[in-house]
PDB file of N, CA and C in Angstrom:
ATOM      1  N   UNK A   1     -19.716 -23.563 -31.772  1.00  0.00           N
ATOM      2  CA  UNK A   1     -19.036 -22.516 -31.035  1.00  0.00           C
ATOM      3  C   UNK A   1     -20.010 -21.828 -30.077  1.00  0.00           C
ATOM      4  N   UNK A   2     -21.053 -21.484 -30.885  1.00  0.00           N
ATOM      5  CA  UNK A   2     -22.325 -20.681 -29.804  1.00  0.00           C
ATOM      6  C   UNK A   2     -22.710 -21.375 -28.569  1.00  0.00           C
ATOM      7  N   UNK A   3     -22.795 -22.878 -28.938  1.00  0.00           N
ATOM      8  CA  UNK A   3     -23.154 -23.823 -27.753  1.00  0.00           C
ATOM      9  C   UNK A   3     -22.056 -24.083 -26.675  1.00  0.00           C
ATOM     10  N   UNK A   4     -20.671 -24.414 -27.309  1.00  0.00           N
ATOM     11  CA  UNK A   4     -19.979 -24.282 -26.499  1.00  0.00           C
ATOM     12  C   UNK A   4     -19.713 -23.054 -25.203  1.00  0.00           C
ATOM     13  N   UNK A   5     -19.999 -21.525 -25.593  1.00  0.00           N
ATOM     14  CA  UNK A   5     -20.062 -20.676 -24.916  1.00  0.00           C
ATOM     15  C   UNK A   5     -21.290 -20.976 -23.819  1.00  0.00           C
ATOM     16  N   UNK A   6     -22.517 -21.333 -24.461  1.00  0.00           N
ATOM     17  CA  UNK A   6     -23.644 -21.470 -23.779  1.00  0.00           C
ATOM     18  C   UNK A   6     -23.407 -22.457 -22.620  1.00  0.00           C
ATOM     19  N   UNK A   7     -22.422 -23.614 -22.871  1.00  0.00           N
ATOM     20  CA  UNK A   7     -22.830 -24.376 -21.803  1.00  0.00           C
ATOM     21  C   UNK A   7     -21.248 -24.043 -21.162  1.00  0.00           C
ATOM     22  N   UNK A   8     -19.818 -23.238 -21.394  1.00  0.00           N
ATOM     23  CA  UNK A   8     -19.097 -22.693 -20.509  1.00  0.00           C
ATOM     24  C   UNK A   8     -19.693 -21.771 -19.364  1.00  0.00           C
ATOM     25  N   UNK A   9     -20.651 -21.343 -19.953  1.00  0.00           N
ATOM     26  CA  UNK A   9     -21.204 -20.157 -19.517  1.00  0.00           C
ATOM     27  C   UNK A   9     -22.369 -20.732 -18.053  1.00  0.00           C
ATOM     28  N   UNK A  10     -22.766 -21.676 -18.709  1.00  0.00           N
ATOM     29  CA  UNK A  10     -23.659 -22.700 -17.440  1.00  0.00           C
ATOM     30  C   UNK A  10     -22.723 -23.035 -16.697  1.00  0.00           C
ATOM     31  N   UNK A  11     -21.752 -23.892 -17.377  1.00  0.00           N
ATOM     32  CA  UNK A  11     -21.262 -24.571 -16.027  1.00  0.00           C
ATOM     33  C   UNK A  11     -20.606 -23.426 -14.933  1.00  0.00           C
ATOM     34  N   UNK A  12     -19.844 -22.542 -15.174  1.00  0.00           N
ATOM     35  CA  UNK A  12     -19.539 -21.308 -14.358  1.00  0.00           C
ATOM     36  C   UNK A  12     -20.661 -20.603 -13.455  1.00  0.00           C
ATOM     37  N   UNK A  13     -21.674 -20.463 -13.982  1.00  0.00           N
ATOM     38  CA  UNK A  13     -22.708 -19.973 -13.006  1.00  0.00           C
ATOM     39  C   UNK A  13     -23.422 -21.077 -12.077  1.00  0.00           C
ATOM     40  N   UNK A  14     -23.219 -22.336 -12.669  1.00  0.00           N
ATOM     41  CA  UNK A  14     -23.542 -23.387 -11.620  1.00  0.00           C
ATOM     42  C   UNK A  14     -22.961 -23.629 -10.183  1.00  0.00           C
ATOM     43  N   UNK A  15     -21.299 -23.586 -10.400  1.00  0.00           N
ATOM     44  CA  UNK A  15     -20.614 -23.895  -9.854  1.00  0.00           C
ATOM     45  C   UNK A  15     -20.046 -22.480  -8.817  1.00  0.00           C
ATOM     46  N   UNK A  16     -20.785 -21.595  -9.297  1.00  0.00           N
ATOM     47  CA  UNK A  16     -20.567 -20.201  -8.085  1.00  0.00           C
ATOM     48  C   UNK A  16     -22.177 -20.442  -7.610  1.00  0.00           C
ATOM     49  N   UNK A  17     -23.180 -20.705  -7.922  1.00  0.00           N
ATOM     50  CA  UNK A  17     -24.323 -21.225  -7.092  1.00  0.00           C
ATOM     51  C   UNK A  17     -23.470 -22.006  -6.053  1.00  0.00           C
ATOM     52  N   UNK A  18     -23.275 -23.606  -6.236  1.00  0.00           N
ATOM     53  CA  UNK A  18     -22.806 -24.510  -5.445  1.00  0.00           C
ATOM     54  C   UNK A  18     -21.495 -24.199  -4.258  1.00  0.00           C
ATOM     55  N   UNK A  19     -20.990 -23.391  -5.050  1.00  0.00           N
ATOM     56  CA  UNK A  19     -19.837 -22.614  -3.468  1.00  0.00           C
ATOM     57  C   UNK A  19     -20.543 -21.540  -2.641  1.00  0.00           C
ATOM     58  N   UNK A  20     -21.738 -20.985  -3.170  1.00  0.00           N
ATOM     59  CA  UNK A  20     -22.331 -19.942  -2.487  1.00  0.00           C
ATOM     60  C   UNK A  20     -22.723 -20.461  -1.335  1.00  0.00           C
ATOM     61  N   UNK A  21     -21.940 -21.423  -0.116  1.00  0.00           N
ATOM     62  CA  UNK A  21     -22.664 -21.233   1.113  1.00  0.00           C
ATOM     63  C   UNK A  21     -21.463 -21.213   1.818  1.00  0.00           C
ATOM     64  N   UNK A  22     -22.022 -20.889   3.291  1.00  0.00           N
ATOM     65  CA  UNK A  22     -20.931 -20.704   4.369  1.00  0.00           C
ATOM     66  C   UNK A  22     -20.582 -21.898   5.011  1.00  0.00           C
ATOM     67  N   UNK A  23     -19.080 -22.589   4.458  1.00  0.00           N
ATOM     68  CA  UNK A  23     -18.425 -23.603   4.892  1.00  0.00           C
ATOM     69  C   UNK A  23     -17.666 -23.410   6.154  1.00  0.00           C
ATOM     70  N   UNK A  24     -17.337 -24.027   6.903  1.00  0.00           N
ATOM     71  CA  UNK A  24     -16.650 -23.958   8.038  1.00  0.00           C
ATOM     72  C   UNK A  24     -14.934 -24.151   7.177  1.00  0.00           C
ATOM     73  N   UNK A  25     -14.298 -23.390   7.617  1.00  0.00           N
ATOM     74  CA  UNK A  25     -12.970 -23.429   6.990  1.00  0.00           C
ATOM     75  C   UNK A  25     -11.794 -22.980   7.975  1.00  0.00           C
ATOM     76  N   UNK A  26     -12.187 -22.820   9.267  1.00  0.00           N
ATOM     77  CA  UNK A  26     -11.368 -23.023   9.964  1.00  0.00           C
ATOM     78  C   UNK A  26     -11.874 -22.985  11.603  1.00  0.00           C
ATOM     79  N   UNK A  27     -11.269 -23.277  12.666  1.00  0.00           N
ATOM     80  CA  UNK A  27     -11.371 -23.601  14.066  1.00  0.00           C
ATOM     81  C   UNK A  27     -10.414 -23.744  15.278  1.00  0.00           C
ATOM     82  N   UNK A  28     -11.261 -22.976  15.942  1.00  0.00           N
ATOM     83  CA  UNK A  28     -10.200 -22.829  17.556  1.00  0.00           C
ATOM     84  C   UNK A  28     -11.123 -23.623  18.308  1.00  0.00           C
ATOM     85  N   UNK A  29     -10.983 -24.883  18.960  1.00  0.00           N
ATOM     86  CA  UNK A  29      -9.251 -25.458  19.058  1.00  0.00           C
ATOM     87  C   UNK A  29      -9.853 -26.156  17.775  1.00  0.00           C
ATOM     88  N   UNK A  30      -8.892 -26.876  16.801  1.00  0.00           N
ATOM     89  CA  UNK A  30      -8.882 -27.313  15.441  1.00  0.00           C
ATOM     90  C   UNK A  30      -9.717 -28.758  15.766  1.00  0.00           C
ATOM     91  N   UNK A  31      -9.827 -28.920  14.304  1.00  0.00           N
ATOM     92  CA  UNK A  31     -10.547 -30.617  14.249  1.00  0.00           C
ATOM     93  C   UNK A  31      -9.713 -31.355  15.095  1.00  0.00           C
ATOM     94  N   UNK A  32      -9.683 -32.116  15.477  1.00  0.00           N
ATOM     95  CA  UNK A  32      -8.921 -33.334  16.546  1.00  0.00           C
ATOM     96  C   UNK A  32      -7.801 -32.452  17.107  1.00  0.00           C
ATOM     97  N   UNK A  33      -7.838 -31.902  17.961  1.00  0.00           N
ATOM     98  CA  UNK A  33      -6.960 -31.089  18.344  1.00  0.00           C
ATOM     99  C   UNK A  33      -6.592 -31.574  19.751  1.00  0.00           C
ATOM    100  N   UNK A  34      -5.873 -31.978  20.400  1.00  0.00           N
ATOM    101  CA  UNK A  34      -5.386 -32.442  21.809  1.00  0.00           C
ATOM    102  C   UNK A  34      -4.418 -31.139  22.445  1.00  0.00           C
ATOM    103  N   UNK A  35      -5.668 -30.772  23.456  1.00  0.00           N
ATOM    104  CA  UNK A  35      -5.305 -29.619  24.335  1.00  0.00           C
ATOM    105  C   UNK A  35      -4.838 -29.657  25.409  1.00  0.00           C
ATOM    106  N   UNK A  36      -4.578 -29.282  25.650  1.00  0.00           N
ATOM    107  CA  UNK A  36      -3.973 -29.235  27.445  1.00  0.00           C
ATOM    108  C   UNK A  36      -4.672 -28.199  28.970  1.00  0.00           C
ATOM    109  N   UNK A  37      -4.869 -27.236  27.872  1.00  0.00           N
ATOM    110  CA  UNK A  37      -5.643 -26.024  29.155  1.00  0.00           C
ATOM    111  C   UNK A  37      -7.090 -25.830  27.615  1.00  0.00           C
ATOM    112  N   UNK A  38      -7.712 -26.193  28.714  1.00  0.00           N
ATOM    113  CA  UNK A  38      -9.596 -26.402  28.126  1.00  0.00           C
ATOM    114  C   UNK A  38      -9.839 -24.846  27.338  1.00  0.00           C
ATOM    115  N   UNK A  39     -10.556 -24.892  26.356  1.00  0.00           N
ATOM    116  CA  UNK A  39     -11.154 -23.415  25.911  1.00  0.00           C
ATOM    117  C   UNK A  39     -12.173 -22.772  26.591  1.00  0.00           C
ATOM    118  N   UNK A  40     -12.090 -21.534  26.741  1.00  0.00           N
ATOM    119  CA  UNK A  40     -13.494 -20.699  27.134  1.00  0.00           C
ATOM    120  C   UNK A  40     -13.737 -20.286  26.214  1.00  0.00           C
ATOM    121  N   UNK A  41     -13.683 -20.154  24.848  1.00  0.00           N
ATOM    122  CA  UNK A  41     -14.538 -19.737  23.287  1.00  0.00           C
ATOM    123  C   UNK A  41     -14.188 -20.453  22.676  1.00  0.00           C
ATOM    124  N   UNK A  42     -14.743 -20.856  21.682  1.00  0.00           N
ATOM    125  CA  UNK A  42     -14.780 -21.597  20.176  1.00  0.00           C
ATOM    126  C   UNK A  42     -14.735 -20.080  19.168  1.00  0.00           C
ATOM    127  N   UNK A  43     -13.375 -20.752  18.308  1.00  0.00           N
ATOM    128  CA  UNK A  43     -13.660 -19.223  17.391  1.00  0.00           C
ATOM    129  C   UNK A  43     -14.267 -20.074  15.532  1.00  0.00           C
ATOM    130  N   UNK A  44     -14.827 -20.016  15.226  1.00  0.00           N
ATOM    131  CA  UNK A  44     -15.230 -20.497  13.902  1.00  0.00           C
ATOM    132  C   UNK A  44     -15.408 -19.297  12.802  1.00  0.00           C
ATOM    133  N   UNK A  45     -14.530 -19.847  11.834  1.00  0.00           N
ATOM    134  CA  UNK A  45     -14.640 -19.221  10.629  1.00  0.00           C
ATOM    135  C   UNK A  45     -15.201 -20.093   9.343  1.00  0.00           C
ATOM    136  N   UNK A  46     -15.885 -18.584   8.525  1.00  0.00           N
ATOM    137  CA  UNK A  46     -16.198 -19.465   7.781  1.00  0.00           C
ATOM    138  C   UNK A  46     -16.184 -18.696   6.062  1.00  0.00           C
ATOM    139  N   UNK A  47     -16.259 -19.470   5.119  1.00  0.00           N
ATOM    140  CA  UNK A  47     -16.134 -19.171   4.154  1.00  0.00           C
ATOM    141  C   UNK A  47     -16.882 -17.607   3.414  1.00  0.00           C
ATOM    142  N   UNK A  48     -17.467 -17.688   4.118  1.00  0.00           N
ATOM    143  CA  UNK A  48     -18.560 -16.406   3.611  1.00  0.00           C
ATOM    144  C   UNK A  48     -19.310 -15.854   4.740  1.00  0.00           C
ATOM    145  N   UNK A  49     -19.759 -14.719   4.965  1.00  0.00           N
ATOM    146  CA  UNK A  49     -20.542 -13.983   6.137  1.00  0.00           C
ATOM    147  C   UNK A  49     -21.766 -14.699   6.330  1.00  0.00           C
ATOM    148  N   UNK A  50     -21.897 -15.026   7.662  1.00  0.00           N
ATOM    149  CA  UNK A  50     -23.422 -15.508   8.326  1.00  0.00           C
ATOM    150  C   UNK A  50     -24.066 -14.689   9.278  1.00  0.00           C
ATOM    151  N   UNK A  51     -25.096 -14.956   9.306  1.00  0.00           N
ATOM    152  CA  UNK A  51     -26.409 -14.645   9.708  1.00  0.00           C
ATOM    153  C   UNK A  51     -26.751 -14.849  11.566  1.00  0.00           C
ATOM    154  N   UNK A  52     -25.608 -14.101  12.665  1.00  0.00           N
ATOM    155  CA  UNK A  52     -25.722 -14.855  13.462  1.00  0.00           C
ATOM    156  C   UNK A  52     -26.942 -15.493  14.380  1.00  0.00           C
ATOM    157  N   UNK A  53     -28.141 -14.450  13.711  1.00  0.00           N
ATOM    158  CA  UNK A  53     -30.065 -15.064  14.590  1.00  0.00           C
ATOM    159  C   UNK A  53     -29.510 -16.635  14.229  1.00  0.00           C
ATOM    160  N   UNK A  54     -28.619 -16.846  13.148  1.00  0.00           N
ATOM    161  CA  UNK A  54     -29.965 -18.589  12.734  1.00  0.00           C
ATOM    162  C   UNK A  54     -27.863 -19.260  12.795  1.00  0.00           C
ATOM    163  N   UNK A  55     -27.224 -18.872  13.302  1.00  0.00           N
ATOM    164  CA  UNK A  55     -25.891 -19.766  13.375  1.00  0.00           C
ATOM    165  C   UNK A  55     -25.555 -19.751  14.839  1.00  0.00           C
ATOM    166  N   UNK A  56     -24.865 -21.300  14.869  1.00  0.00           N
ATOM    167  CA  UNK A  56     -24.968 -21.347  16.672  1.00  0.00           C
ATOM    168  C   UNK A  56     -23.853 -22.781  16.627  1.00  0.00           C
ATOM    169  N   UNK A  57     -23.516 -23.357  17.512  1.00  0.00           N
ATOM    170  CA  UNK A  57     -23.119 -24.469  18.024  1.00  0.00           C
ATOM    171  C   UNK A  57     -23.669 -25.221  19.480  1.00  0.00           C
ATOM    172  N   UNK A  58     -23.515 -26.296  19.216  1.00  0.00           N
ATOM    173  CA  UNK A  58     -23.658 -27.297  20.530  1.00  0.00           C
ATOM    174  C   UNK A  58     -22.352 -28.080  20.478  1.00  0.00           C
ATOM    175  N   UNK A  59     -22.095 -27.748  21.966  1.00  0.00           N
ATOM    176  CA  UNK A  59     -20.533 -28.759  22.439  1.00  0.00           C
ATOM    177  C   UNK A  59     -21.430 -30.324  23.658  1.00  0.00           C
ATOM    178  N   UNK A  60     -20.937 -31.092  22.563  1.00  0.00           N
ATOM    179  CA  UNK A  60     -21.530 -32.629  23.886  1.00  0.00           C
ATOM    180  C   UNK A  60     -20.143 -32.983  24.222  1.00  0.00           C
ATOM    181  N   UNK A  61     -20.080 -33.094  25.375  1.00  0.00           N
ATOM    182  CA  UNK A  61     -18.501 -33.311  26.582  1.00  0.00           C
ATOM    183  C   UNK A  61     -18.386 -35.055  26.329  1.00  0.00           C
ATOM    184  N   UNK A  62     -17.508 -35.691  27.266  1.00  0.00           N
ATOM    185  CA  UNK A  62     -17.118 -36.426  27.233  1.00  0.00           C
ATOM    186  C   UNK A  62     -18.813 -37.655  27.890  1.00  0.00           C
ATOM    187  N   UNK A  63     -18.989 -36.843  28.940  1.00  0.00           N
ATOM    188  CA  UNK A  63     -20.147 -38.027  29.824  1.00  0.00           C
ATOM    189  C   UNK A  63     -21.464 -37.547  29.029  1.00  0.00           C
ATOM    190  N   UNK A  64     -21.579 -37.460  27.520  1.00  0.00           N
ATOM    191  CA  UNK A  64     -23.005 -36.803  26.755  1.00  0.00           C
ATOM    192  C   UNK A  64     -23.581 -35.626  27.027  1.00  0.00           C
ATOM    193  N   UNK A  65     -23.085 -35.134  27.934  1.00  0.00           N
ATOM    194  CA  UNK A  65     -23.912 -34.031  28.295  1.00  0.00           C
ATOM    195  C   UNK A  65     -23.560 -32.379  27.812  1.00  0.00           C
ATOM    196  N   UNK A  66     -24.574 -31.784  27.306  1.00  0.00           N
ATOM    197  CA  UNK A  66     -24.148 -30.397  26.565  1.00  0.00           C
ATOM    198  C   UNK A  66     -23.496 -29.170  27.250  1.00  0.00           C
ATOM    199  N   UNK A  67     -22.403 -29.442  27.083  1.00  0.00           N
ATOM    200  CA  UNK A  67     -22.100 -28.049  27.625  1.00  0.00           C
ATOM    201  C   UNK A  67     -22.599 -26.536  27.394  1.00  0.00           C
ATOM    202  N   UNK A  68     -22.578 -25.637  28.472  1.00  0.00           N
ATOM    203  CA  UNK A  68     -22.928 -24.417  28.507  1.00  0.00           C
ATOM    204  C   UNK A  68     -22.457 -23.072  27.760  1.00  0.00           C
ATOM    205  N   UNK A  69     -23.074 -22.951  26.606  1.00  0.00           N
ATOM    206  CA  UNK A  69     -22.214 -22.296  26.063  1.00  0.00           C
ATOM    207  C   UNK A  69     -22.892 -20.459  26.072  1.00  0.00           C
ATOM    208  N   UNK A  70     -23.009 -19.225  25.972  1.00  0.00           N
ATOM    209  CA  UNK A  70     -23.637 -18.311  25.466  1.00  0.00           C
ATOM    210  C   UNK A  70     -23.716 -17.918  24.081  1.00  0.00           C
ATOM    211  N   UNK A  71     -24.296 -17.053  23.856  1.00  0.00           N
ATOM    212  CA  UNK A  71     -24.894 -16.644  22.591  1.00  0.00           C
ATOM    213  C   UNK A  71     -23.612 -16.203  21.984  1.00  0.00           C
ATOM    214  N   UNK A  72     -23.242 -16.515  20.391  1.00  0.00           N
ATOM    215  CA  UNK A  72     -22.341 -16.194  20.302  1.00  0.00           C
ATOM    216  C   UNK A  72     -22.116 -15.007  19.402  1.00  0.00           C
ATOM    217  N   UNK A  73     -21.254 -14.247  19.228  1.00  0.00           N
ATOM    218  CA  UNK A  73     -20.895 -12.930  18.504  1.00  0.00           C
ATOM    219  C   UNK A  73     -20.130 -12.832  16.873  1.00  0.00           C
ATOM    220  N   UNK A  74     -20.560 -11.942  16.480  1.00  0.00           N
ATOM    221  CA  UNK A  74     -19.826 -12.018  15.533  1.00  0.00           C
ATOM    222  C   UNK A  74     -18.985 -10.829  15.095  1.00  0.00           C
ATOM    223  N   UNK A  75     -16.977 -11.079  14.828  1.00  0.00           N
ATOM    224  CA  UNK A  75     -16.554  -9.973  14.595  1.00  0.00           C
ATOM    225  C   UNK A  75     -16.894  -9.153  13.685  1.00  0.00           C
ATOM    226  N   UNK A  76     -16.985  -7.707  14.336  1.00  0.00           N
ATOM    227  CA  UNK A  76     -17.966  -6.501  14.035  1.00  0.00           C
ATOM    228  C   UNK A  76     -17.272  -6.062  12.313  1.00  0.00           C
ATOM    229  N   UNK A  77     -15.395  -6.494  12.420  1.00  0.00           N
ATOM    230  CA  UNK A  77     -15.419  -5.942  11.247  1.00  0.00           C
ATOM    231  C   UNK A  77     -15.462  -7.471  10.047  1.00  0.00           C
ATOM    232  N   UNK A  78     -15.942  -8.446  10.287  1.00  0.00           N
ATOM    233  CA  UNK A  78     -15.522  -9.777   9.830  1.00  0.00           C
ATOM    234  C   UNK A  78     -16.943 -10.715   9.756  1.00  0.00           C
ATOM    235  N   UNK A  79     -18.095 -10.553   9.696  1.00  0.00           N
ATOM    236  CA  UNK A  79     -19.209 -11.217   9.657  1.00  0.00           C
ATOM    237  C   UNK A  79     -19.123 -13.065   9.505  1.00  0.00           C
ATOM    238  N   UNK A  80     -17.757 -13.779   8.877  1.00  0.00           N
ATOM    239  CA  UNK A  80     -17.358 -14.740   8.691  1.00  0.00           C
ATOM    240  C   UNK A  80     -16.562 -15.224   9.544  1.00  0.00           C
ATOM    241  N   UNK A  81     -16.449 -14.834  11.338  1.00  0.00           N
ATOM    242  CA  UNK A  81     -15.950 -14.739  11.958  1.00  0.00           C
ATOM    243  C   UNK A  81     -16.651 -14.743  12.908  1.00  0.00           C
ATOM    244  N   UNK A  82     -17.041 -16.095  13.790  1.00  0.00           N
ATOM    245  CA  UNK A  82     -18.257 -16.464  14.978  1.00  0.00           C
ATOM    246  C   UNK A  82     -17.020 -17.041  16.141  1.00  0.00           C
ATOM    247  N   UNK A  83     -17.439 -15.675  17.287  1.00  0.00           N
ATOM    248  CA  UNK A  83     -17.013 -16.862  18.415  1.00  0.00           C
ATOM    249  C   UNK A  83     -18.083 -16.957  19.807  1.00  0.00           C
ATOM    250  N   UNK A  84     -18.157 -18.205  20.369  1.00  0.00           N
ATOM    251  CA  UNK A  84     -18.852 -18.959  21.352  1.00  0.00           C
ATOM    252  C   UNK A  84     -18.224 -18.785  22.169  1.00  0.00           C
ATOM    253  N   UNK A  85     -18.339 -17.839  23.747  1.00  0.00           N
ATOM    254  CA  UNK A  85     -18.161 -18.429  25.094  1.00  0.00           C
ATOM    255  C   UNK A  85     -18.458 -20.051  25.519  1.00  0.00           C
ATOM    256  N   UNK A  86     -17.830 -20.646  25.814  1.00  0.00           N
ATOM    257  CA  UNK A  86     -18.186 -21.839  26.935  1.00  0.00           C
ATOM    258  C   UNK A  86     -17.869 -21.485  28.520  1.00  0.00           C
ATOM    259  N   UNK A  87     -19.088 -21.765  28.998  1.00  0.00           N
ATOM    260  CA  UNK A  87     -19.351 -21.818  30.421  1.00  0.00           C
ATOM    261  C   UNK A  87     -18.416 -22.990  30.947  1.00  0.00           C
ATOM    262  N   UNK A  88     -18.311 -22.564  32.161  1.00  0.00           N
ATOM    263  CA  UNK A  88     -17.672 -24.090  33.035  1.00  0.00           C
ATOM    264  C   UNK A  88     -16.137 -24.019  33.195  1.00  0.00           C
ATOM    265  N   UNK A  89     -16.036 -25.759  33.419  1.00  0.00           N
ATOM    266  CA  UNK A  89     -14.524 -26.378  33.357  1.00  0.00           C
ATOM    267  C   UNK A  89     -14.831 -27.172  32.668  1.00  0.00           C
ATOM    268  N   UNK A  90     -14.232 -27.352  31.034  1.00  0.00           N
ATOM    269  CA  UNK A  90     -14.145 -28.773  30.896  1.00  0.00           C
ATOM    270  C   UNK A  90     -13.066 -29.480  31.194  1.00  0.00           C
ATOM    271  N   UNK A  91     -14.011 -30.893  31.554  1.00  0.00           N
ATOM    272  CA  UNK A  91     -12.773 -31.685  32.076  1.00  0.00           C
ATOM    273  C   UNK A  91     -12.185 -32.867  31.193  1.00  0.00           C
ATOM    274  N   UNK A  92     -11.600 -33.422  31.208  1.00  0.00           N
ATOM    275  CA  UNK A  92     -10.761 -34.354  30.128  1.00  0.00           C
ATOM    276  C   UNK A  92     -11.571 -35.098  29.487  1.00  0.00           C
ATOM    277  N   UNK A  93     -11.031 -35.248  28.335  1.00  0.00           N
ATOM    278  CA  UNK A  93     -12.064 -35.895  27.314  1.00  0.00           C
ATOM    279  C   UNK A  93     -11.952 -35.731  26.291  1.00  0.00           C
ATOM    280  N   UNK A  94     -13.201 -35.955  25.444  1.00  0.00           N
ATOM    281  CA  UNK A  94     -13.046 -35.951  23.899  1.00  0.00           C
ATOM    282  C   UNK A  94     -14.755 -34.626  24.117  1.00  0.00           C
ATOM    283  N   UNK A  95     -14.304 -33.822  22.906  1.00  0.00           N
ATOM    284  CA  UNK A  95     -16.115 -33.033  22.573  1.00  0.00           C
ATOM    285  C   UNK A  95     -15.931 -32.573  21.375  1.00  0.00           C
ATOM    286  N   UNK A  96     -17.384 -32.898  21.247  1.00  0.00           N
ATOM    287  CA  UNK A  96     -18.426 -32.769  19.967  1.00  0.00           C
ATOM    288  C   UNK A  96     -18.836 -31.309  19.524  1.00  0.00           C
ATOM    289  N   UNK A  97     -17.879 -30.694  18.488  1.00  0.00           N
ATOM    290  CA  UNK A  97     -18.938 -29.896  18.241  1.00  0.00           C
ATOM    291  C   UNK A  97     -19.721 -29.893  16.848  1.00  0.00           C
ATOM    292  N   UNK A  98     -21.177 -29.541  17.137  1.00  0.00           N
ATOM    293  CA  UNK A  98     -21.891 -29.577  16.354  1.00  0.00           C
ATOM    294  C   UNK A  98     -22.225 -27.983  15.698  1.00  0.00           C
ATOM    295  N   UNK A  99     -22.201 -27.509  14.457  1.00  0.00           N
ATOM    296  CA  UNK A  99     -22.255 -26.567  14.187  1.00  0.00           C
ATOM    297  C   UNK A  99     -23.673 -26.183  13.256  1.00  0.00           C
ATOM    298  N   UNK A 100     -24.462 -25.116  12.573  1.00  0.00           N
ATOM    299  CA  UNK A 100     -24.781 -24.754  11.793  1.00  0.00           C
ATOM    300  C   UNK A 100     -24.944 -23.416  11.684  1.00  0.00           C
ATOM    301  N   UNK A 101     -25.058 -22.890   9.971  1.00  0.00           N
ATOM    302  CA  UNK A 101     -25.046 -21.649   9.411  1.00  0.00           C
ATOM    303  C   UNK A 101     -25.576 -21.364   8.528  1.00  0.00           C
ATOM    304  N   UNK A 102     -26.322 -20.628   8.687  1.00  0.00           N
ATOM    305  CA  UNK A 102     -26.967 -19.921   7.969  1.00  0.00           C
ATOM    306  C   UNK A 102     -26.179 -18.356   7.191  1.00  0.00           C
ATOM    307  N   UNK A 103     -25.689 -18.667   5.466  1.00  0.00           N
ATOM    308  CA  UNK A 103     -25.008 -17.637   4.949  1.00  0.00           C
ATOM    309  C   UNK A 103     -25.968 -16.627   4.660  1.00  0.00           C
ATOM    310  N   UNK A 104     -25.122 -15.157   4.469  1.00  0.00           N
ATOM    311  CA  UNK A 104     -26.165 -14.009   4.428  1.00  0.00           C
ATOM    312  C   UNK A 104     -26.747 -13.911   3.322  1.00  0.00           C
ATOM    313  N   UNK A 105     -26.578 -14.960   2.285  1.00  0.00           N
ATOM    314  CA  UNK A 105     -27.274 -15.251   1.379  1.00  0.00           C
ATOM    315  C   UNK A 105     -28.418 -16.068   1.371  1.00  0.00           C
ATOM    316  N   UNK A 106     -28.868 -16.683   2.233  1.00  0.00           N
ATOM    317  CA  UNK A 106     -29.901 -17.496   2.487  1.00  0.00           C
ATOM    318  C   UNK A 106     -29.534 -19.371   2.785  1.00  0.00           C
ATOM    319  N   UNK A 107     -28.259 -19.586   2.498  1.00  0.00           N
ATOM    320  CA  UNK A 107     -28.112 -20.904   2.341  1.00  0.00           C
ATOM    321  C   UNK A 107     -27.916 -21.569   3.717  1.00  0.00           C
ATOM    322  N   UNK A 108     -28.068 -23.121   3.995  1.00  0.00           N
ATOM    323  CA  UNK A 108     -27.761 -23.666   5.375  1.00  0.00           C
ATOM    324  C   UNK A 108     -26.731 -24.602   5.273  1.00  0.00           C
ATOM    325  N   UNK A 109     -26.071 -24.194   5.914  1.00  0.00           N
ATOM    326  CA  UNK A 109     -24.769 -25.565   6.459  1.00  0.00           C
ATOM    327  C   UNK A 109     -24.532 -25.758   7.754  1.00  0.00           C
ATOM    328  N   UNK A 110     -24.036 -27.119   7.645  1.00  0.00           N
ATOM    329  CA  UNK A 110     -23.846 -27.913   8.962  1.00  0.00           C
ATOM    330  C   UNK A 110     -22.834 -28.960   9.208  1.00  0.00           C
ATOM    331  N   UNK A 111     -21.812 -29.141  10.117  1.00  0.00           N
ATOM    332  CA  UNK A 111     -21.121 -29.988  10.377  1.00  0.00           C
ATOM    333  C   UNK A 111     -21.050 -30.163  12.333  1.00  0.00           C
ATOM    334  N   UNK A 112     -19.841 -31.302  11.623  1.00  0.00           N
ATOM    335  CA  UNK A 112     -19.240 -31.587  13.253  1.00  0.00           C
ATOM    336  C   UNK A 112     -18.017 -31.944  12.987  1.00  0.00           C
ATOM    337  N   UNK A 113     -16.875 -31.528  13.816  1.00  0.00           N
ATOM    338  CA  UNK A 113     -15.650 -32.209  14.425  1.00  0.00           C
ATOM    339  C   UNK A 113     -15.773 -32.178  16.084  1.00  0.00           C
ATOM    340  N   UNK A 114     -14.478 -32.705  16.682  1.00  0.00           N
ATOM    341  CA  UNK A 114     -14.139 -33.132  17.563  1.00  0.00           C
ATOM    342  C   UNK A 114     -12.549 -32.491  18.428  1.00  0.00           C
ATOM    343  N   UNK A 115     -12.574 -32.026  19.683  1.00  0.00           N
ATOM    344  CA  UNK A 115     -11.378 -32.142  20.126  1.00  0.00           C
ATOM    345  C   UNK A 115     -11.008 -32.587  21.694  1.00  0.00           C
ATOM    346  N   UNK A 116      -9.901 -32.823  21.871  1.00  0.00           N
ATOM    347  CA  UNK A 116      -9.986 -33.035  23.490  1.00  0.00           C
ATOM    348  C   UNK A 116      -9.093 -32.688  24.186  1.00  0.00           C
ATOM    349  N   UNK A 117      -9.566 -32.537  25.442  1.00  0.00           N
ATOM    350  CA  UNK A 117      -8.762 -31.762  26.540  1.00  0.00           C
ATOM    351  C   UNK A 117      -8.209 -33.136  27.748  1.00  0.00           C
ATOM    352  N   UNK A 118      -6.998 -32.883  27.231  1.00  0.00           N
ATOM    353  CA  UNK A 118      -6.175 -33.606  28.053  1.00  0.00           C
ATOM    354  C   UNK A 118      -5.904 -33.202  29.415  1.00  0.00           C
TER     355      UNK A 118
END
């Protein structure tokens, strides 16, 4: 019985370690998303509040090349809540975005999806 508690008791504190980072859990324009009028921000949310010094994105366009994006912000009342200006026009295609985050807990995550502007 004692052991059993002991190792309920592990696996629960393991498994709130292992969710403790900031996942991407949602996106403007969405994973594969086929647009019609191009974005001027990327809005990214994420599971838990980040750190915006060390969280950022890179958008690669259709012909490889990185689009222009500025520094991005984070809502003042929502810390889990990053959005990116993009510079420019984009023009039709498929783009890359590449993301990472740093949670205000110390942890790093990173992904990529994709959308395009028709």
């Amino acid at each position: 019985m004692k052991y059993a508690l002991i190792l309920s008791l592990g696996l629960a504190f393991a498994g709130t370690i292992a969710s403790a980072h900031a996942h991407l859990i949602a996106e403007v324009p969405t994973n594969n998303a086929v647009v019609t009028v191009a974005p001027t921000a990327l809005q990214l949310s994420f599971s838990e509040g980040v750190a915006l010094k060390f969280t950022g994105v890179k958008i690669v366009g259709p012909n490889k090349a990185v689009v222009a994006t500025s520094a991005g912000s984070l809502d003042p009342n929502d810390d889990t809540k990053l959005t990116v200006p993009v510079f420019g026009v984009l023009t039709a295609g498929v783009y890359t975005v590449d993301w990472h985050a740093l949670s205000t807990d110390g942890h790093k995550t990173h992904g990529r999806y994709t959308f395009t502007v028709h």
